[in-house]
N, C-alpha and C. Protein backbone atom coordinates (compact mmCIF):
# COMPACT_ATOMS: atom_id res chain seq x y z
N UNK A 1 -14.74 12.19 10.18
CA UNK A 1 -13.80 11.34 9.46
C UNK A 1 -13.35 10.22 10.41
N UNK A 2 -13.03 9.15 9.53
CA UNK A 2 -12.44 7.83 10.70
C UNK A 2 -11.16 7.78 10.07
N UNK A 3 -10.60 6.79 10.93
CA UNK A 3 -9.14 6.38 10.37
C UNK A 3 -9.45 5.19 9.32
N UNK A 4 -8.90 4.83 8.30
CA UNK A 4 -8.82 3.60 7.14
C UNK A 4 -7.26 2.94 7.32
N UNK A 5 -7.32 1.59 7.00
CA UNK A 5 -6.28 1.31 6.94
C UNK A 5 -5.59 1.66 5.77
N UNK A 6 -3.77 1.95 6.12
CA UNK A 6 -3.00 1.65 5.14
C UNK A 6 -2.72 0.42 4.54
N UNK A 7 -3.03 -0.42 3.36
CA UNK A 7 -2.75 -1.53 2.77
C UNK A 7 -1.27 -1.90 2.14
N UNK A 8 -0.62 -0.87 1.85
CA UNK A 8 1.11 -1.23 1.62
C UNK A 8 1.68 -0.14 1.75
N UNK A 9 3.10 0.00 2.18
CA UNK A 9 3.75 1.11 1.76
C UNK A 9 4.54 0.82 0.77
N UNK A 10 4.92 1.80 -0.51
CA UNK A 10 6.13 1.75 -1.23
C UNK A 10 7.49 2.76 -0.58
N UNK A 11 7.04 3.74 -0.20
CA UNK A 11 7.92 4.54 0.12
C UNK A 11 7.92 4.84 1.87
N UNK A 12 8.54 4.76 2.71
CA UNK A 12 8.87 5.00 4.39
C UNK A 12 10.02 6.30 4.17
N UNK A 13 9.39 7.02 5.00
CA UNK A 13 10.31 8.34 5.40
C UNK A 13 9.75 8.53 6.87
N UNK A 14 10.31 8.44 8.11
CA UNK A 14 9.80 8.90 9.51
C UNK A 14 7.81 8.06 9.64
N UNK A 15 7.64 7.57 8.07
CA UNK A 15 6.20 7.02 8.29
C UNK A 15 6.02 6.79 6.84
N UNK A 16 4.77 6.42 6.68
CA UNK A 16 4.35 5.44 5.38
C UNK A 16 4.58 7.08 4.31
N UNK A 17 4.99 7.30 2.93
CA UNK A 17 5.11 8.73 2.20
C UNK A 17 4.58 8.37 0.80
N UNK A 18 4.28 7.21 0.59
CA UNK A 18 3.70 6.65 -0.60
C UNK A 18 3.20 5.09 -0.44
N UNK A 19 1.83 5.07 -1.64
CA UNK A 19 1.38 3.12 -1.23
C UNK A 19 0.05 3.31 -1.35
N UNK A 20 -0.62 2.51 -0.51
CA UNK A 20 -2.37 1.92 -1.12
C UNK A 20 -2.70 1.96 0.06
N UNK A 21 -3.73 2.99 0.26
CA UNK A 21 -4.14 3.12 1.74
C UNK A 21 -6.34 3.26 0.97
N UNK A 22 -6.95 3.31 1.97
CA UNK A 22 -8.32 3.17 1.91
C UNK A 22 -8.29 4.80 1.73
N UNK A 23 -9.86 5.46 1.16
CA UNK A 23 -10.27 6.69 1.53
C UNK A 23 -11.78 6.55 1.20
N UNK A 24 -12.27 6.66 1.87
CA UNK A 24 -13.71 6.53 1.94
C UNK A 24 -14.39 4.95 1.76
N UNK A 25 -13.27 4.62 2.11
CA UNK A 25 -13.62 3.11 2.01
C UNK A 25 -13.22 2.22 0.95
N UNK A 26 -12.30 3.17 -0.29
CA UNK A 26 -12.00 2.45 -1.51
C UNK A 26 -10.64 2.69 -1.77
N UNK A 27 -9.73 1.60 -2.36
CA UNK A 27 -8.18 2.04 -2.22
C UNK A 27 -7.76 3.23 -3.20
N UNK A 28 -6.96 3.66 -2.49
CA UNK A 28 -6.14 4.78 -3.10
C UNK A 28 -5.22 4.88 -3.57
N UNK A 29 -3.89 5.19 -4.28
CA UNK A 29 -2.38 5.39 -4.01
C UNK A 29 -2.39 7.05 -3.48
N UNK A 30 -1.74 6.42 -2.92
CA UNK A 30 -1.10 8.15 -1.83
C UNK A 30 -0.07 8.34 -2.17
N UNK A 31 0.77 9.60 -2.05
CA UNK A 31 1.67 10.37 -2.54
C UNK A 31 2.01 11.57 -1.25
N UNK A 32 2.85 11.45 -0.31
CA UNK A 32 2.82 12.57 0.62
C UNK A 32 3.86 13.62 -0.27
N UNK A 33 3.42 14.79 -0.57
CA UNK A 33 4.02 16.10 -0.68
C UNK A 33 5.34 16.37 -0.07
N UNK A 34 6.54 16.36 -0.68
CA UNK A 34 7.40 17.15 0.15
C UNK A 34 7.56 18.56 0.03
N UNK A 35 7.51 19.55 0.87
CA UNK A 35 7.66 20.84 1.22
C UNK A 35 9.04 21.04 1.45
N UNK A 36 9.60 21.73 -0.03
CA UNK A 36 11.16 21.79 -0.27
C UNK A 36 11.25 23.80 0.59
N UNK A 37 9.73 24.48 0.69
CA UNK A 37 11.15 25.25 2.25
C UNK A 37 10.84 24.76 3.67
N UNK A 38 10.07 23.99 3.94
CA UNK A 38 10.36 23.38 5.29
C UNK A 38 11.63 22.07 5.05
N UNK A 39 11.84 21.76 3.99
CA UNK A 39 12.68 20.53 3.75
C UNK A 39 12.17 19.19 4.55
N UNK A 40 10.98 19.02 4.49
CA UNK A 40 10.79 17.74 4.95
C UNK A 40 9.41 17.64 4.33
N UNK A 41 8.76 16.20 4.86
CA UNK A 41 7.15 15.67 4.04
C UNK A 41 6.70 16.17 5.38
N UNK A 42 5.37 16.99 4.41
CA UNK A 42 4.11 17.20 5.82
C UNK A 42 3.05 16.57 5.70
N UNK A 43 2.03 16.86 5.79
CA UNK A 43 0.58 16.11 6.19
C UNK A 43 0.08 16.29 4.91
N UNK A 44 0.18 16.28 3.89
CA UNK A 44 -0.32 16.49 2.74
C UNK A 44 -0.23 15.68 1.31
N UNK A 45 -1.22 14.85 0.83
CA UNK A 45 -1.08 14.00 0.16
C UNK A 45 -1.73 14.31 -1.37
N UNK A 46 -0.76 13.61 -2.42
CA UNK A 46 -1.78 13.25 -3.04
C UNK A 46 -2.45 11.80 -3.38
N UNK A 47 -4.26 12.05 -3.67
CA UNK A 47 -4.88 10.74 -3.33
C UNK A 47 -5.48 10.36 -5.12
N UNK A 48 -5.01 8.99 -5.56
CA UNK A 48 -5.59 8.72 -6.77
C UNK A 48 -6.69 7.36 -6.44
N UNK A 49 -7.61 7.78 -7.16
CA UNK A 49 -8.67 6.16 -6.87
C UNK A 49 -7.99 5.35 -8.15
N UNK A 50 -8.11 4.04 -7.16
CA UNK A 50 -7.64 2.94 -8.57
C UNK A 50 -8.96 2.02 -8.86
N UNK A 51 -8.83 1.90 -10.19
CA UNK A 51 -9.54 1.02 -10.76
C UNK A 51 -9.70 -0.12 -10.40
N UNK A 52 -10.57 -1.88 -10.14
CA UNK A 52 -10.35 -2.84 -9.97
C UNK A 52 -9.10 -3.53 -9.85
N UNK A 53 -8.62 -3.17 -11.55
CA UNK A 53 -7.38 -4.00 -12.41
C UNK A 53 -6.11 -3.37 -11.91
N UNK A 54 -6.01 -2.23 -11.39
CA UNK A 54 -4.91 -1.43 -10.90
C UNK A 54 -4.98 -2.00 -9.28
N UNK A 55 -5.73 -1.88 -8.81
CA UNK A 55 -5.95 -2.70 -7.29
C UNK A 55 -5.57 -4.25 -7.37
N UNK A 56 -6.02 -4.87 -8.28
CA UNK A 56 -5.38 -5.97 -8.37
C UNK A 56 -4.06 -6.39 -8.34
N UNK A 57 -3.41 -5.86 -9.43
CA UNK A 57 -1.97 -5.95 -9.60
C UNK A 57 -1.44 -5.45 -8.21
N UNK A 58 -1.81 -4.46 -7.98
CA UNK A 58 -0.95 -4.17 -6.66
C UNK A 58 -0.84 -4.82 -5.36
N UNK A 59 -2.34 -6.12 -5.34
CA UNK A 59 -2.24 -7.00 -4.62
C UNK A 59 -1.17 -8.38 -4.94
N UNK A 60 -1.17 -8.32 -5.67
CA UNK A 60 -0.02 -9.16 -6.37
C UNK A 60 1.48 -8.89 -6.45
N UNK A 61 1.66 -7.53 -6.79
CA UNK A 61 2.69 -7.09 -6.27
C UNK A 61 3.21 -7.37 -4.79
N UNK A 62 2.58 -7.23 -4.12
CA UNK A 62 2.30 -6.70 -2.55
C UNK A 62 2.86 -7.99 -2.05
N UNK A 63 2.40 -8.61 -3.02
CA UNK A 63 2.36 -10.59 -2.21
C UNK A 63 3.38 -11.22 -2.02
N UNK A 64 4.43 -10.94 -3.55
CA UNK A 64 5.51 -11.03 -3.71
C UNK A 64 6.54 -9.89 -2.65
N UNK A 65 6.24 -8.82 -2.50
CA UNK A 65 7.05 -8.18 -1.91
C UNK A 65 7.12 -9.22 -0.27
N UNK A 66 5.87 -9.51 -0.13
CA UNK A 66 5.69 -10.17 1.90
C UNK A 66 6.45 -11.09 1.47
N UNK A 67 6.03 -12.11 0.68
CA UNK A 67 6.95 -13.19 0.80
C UNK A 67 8.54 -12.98 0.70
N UNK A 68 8.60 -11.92 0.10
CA UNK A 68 10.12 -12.08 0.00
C UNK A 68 10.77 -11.48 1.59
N UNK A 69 10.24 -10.60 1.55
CA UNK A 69 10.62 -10.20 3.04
C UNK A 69 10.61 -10.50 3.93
N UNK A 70 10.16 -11.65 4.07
CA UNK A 70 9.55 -12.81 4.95
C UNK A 70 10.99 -13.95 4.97
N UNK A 71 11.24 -13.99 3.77
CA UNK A 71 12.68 -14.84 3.53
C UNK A 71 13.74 -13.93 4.21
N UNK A 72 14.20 -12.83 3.72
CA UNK A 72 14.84 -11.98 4.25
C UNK A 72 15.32 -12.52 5.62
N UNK A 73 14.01 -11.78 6.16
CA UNK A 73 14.14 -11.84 7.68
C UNK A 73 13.95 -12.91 8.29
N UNK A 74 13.92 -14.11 7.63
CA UNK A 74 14.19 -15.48 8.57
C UNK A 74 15.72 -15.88 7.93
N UNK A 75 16.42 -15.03 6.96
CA UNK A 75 17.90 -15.49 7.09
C UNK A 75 18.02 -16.46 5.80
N UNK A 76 17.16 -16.20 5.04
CA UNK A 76 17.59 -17.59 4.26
C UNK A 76 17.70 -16.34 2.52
N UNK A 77 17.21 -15.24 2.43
CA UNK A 77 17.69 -14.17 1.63
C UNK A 77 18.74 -13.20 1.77
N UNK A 78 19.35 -13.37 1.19
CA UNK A 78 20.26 -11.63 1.35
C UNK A 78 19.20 -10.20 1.17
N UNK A 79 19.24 -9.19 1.72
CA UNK A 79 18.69 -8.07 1.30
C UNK A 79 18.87 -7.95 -0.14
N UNK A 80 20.06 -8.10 -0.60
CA UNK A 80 20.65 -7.24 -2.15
C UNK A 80 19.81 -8.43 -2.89
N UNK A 81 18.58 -9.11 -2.42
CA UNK A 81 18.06 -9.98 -3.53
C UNK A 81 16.81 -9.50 -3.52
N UNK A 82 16.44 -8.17 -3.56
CA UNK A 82 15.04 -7.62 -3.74
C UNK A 82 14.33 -8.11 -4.60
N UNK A 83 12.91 -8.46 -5.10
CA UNK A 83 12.28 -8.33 -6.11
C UNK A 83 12.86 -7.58 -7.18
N UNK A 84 12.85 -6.36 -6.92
CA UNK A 84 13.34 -5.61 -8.00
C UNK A 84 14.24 -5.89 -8.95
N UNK A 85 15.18 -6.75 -8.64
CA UNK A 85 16.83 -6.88 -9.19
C UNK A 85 16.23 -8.35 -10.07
N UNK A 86 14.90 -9.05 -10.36
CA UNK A 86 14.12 -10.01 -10.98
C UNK A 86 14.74 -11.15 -10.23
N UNK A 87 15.74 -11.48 -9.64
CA UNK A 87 15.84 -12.83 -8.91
C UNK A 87 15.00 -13.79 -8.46
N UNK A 88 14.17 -12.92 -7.77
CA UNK A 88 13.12 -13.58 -6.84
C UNK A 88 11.63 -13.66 -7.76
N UNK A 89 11.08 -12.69 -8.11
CA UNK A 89 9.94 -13.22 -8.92
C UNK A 89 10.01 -12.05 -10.01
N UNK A 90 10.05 -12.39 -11.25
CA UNK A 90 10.63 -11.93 -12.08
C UNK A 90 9.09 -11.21 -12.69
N UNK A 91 7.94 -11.53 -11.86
CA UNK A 91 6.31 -11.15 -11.97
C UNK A 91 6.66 -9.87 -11.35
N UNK A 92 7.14 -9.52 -10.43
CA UNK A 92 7.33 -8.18 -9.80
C UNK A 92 7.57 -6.83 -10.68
N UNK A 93 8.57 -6.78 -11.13
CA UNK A 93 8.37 -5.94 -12.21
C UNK A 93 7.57 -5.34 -13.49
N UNK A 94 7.13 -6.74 -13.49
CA UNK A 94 6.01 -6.42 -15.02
C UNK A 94 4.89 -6.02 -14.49
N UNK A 95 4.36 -6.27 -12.72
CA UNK A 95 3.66 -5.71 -12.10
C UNK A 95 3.60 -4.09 -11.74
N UNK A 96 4.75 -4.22 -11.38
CA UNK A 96 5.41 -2.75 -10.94
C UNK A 96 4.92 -1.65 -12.27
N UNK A 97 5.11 -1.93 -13.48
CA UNK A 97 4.53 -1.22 -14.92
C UNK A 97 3.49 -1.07 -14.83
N UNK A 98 2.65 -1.98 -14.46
CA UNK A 98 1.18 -2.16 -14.62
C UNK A 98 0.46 -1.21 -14.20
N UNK A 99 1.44 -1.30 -12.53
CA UNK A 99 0.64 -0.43 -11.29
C UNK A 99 0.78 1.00 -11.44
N UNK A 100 1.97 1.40 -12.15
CA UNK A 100 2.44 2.37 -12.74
C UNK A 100 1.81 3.27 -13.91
N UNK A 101 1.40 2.37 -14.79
CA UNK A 101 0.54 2.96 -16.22
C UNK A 101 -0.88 3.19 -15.24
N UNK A 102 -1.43 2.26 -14.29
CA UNK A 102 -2.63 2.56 -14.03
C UNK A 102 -2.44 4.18 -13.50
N UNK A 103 -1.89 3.83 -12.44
CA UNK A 103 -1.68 5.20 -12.02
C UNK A 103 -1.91 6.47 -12.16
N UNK A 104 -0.93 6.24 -13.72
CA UNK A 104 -0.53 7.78 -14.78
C UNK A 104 -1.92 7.59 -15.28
N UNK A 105 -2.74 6.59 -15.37
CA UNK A 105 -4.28 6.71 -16.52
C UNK A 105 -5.32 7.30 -15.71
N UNK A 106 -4.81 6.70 -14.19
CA UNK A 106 -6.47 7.39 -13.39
C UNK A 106 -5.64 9.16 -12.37
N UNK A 107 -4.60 9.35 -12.80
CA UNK A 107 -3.91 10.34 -12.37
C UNK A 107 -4.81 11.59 -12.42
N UNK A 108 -5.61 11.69 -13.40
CA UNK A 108 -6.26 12.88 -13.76
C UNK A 108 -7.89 13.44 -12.20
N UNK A 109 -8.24 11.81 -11.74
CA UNK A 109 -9.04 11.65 -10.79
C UNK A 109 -8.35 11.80 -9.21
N UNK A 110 -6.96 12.91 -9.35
CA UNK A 110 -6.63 12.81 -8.05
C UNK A 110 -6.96 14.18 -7.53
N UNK A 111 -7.29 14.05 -6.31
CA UNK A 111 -7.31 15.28 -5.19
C UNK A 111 -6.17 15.17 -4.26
N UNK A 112 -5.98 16.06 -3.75
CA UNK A 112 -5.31 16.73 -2.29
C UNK A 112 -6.47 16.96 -1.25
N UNK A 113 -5.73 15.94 0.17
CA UNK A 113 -5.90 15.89 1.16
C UNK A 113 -5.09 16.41 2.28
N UNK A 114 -5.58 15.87 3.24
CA UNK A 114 -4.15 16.04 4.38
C UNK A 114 -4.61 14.77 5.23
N UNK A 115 -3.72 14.44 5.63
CA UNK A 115 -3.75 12.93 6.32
C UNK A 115 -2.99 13.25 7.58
N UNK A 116 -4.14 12.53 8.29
CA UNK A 116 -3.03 12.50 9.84
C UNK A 116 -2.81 10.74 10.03
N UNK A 117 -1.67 10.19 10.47
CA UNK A 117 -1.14 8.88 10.48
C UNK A 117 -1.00 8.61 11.71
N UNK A 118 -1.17 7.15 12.24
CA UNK A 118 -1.10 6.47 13.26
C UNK A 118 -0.63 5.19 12.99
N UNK A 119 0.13 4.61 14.12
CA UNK A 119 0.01 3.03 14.18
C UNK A 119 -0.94 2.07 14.87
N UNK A 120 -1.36 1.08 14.22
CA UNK A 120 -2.58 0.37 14.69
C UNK A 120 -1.75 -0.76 14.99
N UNK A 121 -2.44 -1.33 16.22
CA UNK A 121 -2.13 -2.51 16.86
C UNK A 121 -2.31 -3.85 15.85
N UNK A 122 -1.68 -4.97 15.88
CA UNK A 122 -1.54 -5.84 15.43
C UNK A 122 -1.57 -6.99 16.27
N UNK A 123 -2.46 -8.34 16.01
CA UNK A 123 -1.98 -9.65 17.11
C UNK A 123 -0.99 -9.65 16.38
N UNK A 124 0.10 -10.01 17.31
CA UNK A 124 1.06 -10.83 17.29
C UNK A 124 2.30 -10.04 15.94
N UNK A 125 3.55 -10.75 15.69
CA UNK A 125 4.45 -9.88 14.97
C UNK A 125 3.85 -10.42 13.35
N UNK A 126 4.03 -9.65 12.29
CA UNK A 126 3.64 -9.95 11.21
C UNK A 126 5.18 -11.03 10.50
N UNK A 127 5.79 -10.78 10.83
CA UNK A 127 7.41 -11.60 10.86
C UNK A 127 8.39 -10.90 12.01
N UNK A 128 9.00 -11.84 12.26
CA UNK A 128 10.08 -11.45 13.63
C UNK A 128 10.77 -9.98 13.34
N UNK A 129 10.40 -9.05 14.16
CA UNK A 129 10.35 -7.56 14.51
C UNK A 129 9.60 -6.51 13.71
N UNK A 130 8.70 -6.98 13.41
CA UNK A 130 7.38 -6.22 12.29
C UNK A 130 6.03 -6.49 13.13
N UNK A 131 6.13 -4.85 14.30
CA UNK A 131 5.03 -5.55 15.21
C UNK A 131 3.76 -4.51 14.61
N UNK A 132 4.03 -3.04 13.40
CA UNK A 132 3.27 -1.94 13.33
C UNK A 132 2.58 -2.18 12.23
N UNK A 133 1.91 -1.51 11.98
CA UNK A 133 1.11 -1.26 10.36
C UNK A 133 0.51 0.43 10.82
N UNK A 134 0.42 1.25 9.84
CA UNK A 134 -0.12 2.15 9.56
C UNK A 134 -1.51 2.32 9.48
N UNK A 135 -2.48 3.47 9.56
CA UNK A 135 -3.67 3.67 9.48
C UNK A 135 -4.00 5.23 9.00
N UNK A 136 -4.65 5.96 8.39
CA UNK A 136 -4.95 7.12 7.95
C UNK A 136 -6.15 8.10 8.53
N UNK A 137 -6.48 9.20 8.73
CA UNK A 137 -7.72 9.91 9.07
C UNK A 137 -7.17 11.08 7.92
N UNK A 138 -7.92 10.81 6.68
CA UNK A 138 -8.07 11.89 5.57
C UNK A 138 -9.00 13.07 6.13
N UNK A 139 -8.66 14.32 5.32
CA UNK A 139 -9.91 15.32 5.20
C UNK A 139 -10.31 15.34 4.05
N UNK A 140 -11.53 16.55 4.18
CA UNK A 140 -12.36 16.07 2.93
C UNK A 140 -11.09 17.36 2.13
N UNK A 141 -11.59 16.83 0.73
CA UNK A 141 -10.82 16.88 -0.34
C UNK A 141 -10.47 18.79 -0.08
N UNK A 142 -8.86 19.12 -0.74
CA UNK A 142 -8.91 20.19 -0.69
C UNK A 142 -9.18 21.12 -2.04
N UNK A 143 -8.89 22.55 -1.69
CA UNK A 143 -9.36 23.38 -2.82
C UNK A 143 -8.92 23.22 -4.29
N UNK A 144 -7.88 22.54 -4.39
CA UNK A 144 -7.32 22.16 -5.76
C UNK A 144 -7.98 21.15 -6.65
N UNK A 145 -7.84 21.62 -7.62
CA UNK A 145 -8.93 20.51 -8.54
C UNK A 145 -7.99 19.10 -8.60
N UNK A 146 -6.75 18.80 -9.03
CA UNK A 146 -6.38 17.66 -9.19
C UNK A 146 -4.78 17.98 -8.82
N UNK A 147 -4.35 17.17 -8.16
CA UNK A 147 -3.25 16.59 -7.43
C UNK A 147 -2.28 16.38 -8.30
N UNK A 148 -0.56 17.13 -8.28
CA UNK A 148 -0.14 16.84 -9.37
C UNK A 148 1.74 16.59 -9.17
């Protein structure tokens, strides 16, 4: 197995816990498992393949999220002006559905993995104090038929 890059996160807990990472070379949405009696997320994901049109949108999504965060952190946004709240691009949300229905449609094509995570080097900062990005080393699929 190699490592793939992670392509977005939606969710950060101690590391990337949900988002669009590669697996075998084709994007995924990931889903890390939380383990309610250890009380924390372990190495264990679930992995859905997305369709073209579901990959798409989420690049679009994605785009809007950089740019905005990009404002943010040069001072010229407030935080409390997320995408989400429609201020900023009011495309974000109707995206957010999109990426969402795909999801629930190719949901049935998911497996369980286990993922081990790293940070990969980056030139230079991606915006002032954003020096990391994420990367993945999946295993092959586990004993469960579909991820749920």
């Amino acid at each position: 197995m190699a490592y793939e890059p992670i392509h977005m996160t939606w969710d950060y807990w101690d590391g990337p816990r949900a988002g669009i990472a590669d697996c075998e070379g084709r994007p995924h949405y990931f889903a890390c498992q939380f383990d309610p009696q250890q009380e924390e997320y372990r190495d264990l994901f679930a992995l859905t393949p997305l369709d073209a049109e579901t990959w798409a949108w989420a690049q679009e999504h994605w785009a809007i999220w950089q740019r905005w965060e990009a404002e943010v952190n040069a001072g010229r946004l407030p935080p409390h002006s997320h995408p989400k709240h429609g201020q900023f691009d009011p495309r974000y949300n109707e995206l957010e559905a999109l990426i969402d229905g795909g999801i629930d449609r190719l949901r049935a094509q998911a497996t369980r993995r286990r993922g081990a995570l790293r940070r990969r080097a980056v030139e230079g900062e991606l915006f002032p104090g954003q020096w990391n990005r994420y990367e993945i080393e999946w295993s092959a699929p586990l004993g469960e038929d579909a991820a749920g």
